[in-house]
Protein backbone atom coordinates (compact mmCIF):
# COMPACT_ATOMS: atom_id res chain seq x y z
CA UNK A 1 2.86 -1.30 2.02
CA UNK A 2 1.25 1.90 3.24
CA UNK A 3 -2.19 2.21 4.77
CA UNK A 4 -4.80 5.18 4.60
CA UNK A 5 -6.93 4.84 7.53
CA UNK A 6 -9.96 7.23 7.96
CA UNK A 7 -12.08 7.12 11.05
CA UNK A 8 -12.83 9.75 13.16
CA UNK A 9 -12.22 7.36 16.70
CA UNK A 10 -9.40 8.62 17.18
CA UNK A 11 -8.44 5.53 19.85
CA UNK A 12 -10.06 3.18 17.21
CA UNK A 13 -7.75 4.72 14.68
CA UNK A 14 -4.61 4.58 16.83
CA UNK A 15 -5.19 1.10 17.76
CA UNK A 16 -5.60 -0.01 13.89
CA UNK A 17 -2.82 2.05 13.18
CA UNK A 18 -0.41 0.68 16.12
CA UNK A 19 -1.39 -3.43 15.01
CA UNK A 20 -0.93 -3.02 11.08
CA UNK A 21 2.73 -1.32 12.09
CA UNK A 22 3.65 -4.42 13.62
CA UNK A 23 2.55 -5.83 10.73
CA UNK A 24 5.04 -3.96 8.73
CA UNK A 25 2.44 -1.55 7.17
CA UNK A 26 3.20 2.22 6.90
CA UNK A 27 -0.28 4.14 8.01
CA UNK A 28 -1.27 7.32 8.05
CA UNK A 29 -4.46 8.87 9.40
CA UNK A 30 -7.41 11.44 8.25
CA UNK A 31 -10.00 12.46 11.13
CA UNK A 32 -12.37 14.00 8.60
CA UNK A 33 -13.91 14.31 5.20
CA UNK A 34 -11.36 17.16 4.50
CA UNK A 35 -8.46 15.40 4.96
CA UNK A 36 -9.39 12.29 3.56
CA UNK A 37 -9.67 14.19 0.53
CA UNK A 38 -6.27 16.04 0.96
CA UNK A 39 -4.56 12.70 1.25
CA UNK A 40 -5.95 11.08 -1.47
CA UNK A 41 -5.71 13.51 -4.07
CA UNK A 42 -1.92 14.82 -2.78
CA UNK A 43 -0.56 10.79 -1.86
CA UNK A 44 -1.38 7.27 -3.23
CA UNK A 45 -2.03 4.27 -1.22
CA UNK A 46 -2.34 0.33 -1.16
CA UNK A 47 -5.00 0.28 0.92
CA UNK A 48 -7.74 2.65 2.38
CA UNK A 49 -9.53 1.92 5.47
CA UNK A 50 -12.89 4.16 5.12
CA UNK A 51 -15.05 4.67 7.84
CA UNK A 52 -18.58 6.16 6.93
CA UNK A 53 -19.25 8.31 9.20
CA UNK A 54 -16.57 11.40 8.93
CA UNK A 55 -17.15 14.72 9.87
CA UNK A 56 -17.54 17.24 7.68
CA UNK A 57 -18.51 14.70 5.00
CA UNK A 58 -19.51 11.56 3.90
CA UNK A 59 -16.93 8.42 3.41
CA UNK A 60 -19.25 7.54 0.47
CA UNK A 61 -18.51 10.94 -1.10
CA UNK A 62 -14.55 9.55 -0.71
CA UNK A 63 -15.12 6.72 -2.77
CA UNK A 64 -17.02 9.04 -5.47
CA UNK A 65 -14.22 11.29 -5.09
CA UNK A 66 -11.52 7.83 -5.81
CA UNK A 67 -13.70 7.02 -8.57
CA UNK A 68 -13.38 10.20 -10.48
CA UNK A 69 -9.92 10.16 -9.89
CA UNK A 70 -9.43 6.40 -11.39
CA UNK A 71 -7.77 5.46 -8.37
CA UNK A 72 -6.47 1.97 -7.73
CA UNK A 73 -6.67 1.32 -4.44
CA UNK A 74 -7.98 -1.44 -2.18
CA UNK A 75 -10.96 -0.01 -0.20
CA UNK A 76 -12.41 -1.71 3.44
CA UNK A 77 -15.49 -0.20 4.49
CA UNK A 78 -15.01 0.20 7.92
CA UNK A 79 -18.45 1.42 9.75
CA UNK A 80 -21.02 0.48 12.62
CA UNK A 81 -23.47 1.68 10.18
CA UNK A 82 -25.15 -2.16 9.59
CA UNK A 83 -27.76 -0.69 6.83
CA UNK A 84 -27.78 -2.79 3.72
CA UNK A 85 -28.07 -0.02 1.18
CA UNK A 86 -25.09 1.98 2.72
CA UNK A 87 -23.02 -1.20 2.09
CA UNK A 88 -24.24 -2.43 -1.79
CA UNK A 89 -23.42 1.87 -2.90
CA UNK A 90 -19.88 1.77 -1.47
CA UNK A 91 -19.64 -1.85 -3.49
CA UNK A 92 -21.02 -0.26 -6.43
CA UNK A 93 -18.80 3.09 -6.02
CA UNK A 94 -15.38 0.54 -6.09
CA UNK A 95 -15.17 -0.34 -2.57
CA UNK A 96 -13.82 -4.02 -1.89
CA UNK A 97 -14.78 -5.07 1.15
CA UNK A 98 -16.81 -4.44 4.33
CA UNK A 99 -16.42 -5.20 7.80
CA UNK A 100 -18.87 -3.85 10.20
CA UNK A 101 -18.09 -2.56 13.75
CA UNK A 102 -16.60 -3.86 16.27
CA UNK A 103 -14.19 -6.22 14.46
CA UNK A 104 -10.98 -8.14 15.42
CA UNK A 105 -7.75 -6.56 14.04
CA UNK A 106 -6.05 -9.60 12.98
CA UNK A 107 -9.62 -10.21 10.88
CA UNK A 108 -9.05 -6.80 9.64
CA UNK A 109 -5.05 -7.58 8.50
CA UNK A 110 -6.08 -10.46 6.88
CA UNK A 111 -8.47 -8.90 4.61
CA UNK A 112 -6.12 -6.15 4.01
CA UNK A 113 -3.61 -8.63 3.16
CA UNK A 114 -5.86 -10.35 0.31
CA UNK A 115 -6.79 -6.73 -1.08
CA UNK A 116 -3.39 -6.03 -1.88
CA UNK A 117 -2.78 -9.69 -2.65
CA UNK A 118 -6.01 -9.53 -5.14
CA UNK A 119 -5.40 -6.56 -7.17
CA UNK A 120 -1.08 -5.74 -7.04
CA UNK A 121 -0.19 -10.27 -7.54
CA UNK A 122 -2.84 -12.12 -9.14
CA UNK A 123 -4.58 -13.60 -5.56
CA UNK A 124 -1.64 -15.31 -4.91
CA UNK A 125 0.56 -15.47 -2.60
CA UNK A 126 4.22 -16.64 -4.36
CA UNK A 127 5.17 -14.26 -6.85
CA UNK A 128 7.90 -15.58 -9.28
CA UNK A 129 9.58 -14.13 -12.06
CA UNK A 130 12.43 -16.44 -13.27
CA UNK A 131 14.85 -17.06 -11.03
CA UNK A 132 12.96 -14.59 -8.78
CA UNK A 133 10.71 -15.88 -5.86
CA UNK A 134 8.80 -13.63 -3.32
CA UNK A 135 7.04 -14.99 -0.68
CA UNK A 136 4.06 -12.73 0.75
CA UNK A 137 2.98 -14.59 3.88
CA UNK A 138 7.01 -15.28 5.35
CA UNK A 139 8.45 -12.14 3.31
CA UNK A 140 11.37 -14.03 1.89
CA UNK A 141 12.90 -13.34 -1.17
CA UNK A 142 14.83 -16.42 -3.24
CA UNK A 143 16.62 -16.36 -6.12
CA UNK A 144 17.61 -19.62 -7.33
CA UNK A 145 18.43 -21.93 -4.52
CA UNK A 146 19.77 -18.55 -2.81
CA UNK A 147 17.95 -16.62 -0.03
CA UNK A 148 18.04 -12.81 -0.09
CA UNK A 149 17.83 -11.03 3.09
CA UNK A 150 16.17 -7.68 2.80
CA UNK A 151 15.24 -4.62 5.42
CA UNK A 152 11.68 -4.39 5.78
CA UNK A 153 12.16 -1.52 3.16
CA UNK A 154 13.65 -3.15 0.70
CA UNK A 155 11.00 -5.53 0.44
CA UNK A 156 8.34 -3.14 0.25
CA UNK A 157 10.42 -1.56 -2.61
CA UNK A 158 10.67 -4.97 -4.75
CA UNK A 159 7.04 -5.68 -4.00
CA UNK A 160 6.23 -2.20 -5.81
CA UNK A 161 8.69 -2.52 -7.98
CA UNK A 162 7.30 -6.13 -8.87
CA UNK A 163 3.42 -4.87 -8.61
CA UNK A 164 4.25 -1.83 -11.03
CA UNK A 165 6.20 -3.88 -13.63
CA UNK A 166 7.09 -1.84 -16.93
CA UNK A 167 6.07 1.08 -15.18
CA UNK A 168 7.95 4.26 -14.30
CA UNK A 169 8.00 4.86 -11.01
CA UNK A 170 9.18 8.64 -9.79
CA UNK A 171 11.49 9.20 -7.26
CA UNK A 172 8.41 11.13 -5.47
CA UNK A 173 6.40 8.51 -5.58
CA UNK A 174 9.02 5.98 -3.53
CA UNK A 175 9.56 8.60 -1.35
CA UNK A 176 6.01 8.40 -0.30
CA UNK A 177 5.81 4.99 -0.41
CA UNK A 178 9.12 4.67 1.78
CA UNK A 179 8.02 7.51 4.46
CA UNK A 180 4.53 8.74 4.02
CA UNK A 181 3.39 11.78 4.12
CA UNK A 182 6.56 12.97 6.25
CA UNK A 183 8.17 12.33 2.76
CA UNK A 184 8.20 16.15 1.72
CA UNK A 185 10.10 17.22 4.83
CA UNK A 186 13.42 16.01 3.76
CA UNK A 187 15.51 18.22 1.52
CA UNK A 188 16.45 15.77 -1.28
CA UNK A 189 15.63 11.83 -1.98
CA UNK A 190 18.95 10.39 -1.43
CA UNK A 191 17.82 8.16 0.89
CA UNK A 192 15.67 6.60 -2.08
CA UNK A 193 18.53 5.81 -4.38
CA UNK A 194 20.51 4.41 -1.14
CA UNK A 195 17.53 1.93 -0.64
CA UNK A 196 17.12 1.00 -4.74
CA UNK A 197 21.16 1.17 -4.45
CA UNK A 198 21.02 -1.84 -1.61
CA UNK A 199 18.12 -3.81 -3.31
CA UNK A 200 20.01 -4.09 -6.88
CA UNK A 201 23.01 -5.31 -5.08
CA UNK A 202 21.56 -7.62 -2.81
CA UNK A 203 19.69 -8.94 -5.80
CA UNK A 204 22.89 -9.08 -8.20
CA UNK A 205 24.85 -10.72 -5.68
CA UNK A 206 22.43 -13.51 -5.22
CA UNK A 207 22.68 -14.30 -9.10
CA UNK A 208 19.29 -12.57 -10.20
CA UNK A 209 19.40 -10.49 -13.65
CA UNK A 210 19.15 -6.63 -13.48
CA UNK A 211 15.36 -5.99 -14.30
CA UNK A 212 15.30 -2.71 -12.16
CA UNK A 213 16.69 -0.32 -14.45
CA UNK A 214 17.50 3.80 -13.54
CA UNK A 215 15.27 6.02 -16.15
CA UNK A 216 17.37 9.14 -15.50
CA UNK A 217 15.70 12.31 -14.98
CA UNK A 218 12.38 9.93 -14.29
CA UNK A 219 13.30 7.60 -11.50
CA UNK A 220 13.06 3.24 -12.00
CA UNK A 221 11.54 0.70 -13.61
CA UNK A 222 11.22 -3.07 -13.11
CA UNK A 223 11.66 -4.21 -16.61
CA UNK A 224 10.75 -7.42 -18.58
């Protein structure tokens, strides 16, 4: 699952950044309006962490910006600004939660956790598809009576595979999800298929049916 976080603190930010990694989240980080808007408009996210107060801009402006572009994401309103109207216009602009200033991290995980949970799964936290069952909270994967045991990037994979059923999803776009932003410094996406590769067979050889299918020339789908 990968992580926008934009706050200008840049300790704050490091900190957030450093506790959702050992929470298995991928972040990245913008330290202004500017590049906020370069990552949203060049990258896609699960969840953005938006503080208010950027330089250079306002995070409110951000959201406007999301809006136009029909952008999914979960939003958290991160801000020490405690006025009422700034929080009711980033509700109305799409953002889906607030937490104000100085706020515990695990607090902040666990409303990350039912953004994502909320809007990719139904607010639930067993996902099941058949023979198919994902747990969120424990990250275990059954199939059958059979565990699967996945690298932390495998899961991530199934869970967008699983969140994006029926969908195309570009090799680009699991390259970003995979790596970041660091995604366009490698020369090809090998490293993709060798993940997808690992997931199918793991998957197979636990007895569940092929629903991730190869759309050549266009990348994979999970398919019902």
């Amino acid at each position: 699952m990968k992580i926008l976080i934009i706050e200008d603190e840049f300790e704050l930010a490091q900190d957030i950044s450093s506790y959702l990694a050992g929470q298995d989240y991928l972040c990245e980080l913008a330290m202004n309006y500017e590049e906020a808007i370069d990552k949203i408009t060049d990258y896609t996210y699960d969840c953005i962490l938006l503080d208010l107060m950027i330089p250079g801009g306002d995070g409110l402006q951000v959201l406007q910006a999301l809006k136009m572009k029909n952008r999914m994401e979960g939003v958290i309103i991160i801000s020490a600004k405690n006025a009422l109207d700034d929080k009711v216009k980033g509700l109305q602009l799409g953002a889906d939660d607030y937490l104000a200033k100085p706020f515990h991290l695990s607090e902040l995980s666990a409303r990350i956790h039912s953004i994502i949970r909320r809007k990719q799964f139904d607010n639930s936290n067993t996902i099941t598809q058949d023979e198919l069952t994902v747990e969120l909270l424990s990250k275990t994967v059954m199939v059958g009576s059979n565990s699967v045991p996945l690298t932390k990037k495998e899961f991530d994979l199934l869970l967008l595979f699983l969140g994006n059923k029926n969908k195309v999803i570009s090799k680009n776009a699991l390259a970003e999800h995979l790596s970041g932003d660091i995604a366009d410094m490698f020369d090809n996406h090998d490293f993709v298929y060798a993940h997808v590769k690992n997931l199918k067979k793991k998957l197979s050889e636990a007895g569940c049916e092929n629903y991730l299918k190869t759309i050549y020339g266009s990348g994979y789908k999970w398919e019902l």
